[in-house]
Protein backbone atom coordinates (compact mmCIF):
# COMPACT_ATOMS: atom_id res chain seq x y z
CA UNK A 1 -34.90 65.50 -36.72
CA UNK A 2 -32.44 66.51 -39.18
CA UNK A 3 -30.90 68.98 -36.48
CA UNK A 4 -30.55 66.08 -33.96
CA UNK A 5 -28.43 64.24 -36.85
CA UNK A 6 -26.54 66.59 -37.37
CA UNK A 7 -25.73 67.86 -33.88
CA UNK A 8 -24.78 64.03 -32.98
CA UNK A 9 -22.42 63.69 -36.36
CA UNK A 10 -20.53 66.87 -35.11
CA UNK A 11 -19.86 65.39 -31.46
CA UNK A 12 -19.16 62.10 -32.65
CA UNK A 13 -16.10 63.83 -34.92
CA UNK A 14 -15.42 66.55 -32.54
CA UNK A 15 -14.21 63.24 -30.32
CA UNK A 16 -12.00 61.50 -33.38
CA UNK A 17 -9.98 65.00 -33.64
CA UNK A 18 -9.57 65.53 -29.89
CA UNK A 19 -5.81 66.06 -28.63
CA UNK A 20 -4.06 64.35 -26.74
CA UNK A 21 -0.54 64.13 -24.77
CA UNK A 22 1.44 61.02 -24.30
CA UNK A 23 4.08 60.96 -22.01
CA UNK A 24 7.16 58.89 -23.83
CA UNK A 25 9.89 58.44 -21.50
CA UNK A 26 10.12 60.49 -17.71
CA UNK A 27 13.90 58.75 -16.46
CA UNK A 28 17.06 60.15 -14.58
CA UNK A 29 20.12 61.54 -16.55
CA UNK A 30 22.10 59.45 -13.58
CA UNK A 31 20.11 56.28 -12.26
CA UNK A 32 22.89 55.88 -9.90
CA UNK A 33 22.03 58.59 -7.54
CA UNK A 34 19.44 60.23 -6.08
CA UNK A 35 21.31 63.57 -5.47
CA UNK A 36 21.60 64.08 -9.01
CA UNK A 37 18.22 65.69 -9.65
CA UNK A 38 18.57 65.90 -13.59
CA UNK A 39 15.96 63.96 -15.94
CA UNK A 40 14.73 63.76 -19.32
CA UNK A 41 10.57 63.96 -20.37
CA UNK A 42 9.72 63.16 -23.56
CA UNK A 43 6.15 63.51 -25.21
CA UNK A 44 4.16 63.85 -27.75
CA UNK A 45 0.95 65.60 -29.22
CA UNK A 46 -1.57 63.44 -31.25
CA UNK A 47 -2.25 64.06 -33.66
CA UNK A 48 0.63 65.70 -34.95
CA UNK A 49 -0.10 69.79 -35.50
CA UNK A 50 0.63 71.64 -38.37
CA UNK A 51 2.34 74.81 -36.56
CA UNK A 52 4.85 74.59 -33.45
CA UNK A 53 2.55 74.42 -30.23
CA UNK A 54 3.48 76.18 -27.11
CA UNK A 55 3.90 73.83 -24.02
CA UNK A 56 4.37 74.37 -20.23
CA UNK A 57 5.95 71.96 -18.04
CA UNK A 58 5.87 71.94 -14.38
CA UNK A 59 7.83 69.48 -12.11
CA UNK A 60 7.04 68.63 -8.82
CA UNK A 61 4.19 71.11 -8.77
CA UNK A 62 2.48 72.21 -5.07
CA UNK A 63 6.11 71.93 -3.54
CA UNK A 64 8.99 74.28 -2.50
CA UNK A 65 10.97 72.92 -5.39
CA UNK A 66 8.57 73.25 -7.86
CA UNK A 67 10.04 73.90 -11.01
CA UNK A 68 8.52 75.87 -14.65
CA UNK A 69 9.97 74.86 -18.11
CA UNK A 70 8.30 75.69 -20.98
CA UNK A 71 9.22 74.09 -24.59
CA UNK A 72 7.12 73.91 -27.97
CA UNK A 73 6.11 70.76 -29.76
CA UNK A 74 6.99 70.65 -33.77
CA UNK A 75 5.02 69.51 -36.59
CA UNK A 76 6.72 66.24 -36.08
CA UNK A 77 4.65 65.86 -32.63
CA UNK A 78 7.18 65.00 -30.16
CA UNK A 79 9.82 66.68 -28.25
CA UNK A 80 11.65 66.08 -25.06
CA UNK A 81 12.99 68.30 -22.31
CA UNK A 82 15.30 68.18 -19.46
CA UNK A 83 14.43 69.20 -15.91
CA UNK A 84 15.47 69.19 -12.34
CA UNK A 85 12.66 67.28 -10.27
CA UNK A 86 13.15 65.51 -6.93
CA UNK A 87 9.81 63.84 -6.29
CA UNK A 88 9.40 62.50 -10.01
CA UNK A 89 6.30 64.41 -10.58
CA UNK A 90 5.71 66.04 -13.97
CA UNK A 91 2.96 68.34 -15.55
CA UNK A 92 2.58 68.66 -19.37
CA UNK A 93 0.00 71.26 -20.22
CA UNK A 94 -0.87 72.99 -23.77
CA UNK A 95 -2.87 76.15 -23.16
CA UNK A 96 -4.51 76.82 -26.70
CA UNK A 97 -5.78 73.50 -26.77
CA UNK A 98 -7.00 73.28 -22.70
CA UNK A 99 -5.12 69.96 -22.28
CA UNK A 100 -2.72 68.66 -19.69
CA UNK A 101 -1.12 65.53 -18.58
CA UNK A 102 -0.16 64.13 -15.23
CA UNK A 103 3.09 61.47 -14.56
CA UNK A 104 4.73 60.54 -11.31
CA UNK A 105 7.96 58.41 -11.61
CA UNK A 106 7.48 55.41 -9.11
């Protein structure tokens, strides 16, 4: 009984310390155009780690113009990066922690 307890107190933490990424902002440099392909992601990492975290980006993934950025997140959990992306499809992924995040730009 006691090992039941204590096997449901660790999942029940193990869920209050999970990580996750929150995409900020995903906009154009240039709203004017569409033939300027330039634009900003921000996001962040909660909670915020103690140690720079490496991140990999990928724009417009499964196309010919798929693009590969990769950035690291400080300890104050947010950074921002700018890309070239022509669908308005971005990829954040963090490998040590075996999280990623999905955004499309409507």
């Amino acid at each position: 009984m006691k090992s039941l307890i204590l096997i449901t107190a660790i999942l029940l933490s193990s869920n209050v310390f999970s990580n996750e990424i929150k995409i900020l902002s995903w906009s154009r440099l240039n709203s004017n155009t569409n033939t300027d392909s330039a634009a900003e992601v921000c996001f962040s990492l909660s909670p915020k780690p103690t140690a720079p975290v490496f991140t990999e980006i990928t724009v417009d993934q499964g196309t010919r113009v798929e693009g590969l950025y990769s950035t690291w997140i400080g300890t104050k959990g947010s950074t921002c990066h700018v890309v070239s992306t022509l669908r308005g499809r971005v990829q954040i992924e963090i490998p040590a922690l075996k999280i990623k995040k999905e955004f499309t730009k409507k």
